[in-house]
Protein backbone atom coordinates (compact mmCIF):
# COMPACT_ATOMS: atom_id res chain seq x y z
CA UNK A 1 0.00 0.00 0.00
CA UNK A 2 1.46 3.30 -0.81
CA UNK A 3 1.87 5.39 2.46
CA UNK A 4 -0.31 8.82 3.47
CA UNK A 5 -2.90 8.17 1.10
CA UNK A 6 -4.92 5.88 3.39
CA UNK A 7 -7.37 7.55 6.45
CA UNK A 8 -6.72 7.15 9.59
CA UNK A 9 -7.86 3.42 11.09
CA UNK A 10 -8.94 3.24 14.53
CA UNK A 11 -11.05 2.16 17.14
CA UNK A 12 -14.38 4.04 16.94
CA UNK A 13 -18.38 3.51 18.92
CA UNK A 14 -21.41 3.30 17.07
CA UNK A 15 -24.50 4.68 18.75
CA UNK A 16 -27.64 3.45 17.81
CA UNK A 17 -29.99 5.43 20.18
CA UNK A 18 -33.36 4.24 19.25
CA UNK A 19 -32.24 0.90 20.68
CA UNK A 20 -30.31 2.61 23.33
CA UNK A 21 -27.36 0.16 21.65
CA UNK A 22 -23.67 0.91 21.16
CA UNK A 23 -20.22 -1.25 19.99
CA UNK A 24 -16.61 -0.37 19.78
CA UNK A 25 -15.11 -1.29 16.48
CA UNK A 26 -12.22 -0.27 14.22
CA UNK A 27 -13.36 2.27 11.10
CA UNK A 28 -12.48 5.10 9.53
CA UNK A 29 -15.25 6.93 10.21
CA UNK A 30 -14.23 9.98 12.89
CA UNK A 31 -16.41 12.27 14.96
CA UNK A 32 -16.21 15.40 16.90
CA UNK A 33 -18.83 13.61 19.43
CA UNK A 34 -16.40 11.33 22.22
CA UNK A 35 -17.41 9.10 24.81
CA UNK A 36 -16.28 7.39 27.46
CA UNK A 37 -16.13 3.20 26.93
CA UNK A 38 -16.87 0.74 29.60
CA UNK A 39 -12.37 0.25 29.76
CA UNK A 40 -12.28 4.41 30.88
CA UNK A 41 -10.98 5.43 27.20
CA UNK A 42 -12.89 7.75 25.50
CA UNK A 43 -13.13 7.48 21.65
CA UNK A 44 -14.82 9.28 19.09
CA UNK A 45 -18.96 8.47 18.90
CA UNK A 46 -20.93 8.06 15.47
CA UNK A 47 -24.56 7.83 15.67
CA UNK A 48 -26.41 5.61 13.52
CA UNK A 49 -30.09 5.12 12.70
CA UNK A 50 -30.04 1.48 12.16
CA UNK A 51 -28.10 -1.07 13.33
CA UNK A 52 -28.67 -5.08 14.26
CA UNK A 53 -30.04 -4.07 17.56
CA UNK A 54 -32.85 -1.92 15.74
CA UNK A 55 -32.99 -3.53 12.47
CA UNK A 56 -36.83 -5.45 11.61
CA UNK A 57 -35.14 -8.16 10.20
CA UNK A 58 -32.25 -8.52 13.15
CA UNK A 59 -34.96 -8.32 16.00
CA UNK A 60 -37.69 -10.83 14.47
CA UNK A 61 -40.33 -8.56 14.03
CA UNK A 62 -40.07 -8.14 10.25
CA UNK A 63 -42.61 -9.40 7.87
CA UNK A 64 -42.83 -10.99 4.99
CA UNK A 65 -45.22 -10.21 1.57
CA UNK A 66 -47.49 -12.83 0.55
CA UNK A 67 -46.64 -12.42 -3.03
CA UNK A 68 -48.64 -15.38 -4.51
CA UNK A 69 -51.25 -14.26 -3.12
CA UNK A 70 -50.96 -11.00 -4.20
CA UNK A 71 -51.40 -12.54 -7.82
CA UNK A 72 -53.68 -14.49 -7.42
CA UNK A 73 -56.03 -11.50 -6.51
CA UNK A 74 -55.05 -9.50 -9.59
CA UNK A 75 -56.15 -12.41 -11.71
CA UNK A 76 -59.07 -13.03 -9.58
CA UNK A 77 -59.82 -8.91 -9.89
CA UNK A 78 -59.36 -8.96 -13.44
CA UNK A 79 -60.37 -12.32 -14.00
CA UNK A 80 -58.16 -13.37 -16.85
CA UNK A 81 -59.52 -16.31 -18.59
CA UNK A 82 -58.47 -17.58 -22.33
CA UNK A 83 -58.12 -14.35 -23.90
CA UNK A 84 -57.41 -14.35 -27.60
């Protein structure tokens, strides 16, 4: 890798506050926002929206389309039979 064109990679929280949810990880995302971890270091603090703590499909409460059926009522509606 060529050096000094590469950001900065270090350790970094994500915030997700509608789950009241936050990690440390290693990005290189950066933030003027710190905060204090659970070891006493304080790193810099990104706030997400959505994260697997949040997420429909992460917490079991996502649903799922019953397409066929869906199809079946727009040929039922429109009632498509042996057009020539």
């Amino acid at each position: 890798m060529k050096p000094g064109i590469h950001p900065a990679y270090g350790p970094v929280v994500f915030r997700d506050r509608a789950a009241n949810y936050a990690f440390l990880t290693r990005s290189t995302m950066t933030s003027d926002k710190t905060i204090e971890w659970e070891d006493g270091n304080t790193y810099p603090v990104v706030d997400v929206e959505v994260s697997n703590a949040s997420h429909p499909f992460y917490t079991g409460t996502a649903r799922v389309l019953d397409t066929a059926g869906r199809v079946e009522r727009f040929e039922r509606r429109y009632n498509r039979h042996g057009a020539n």
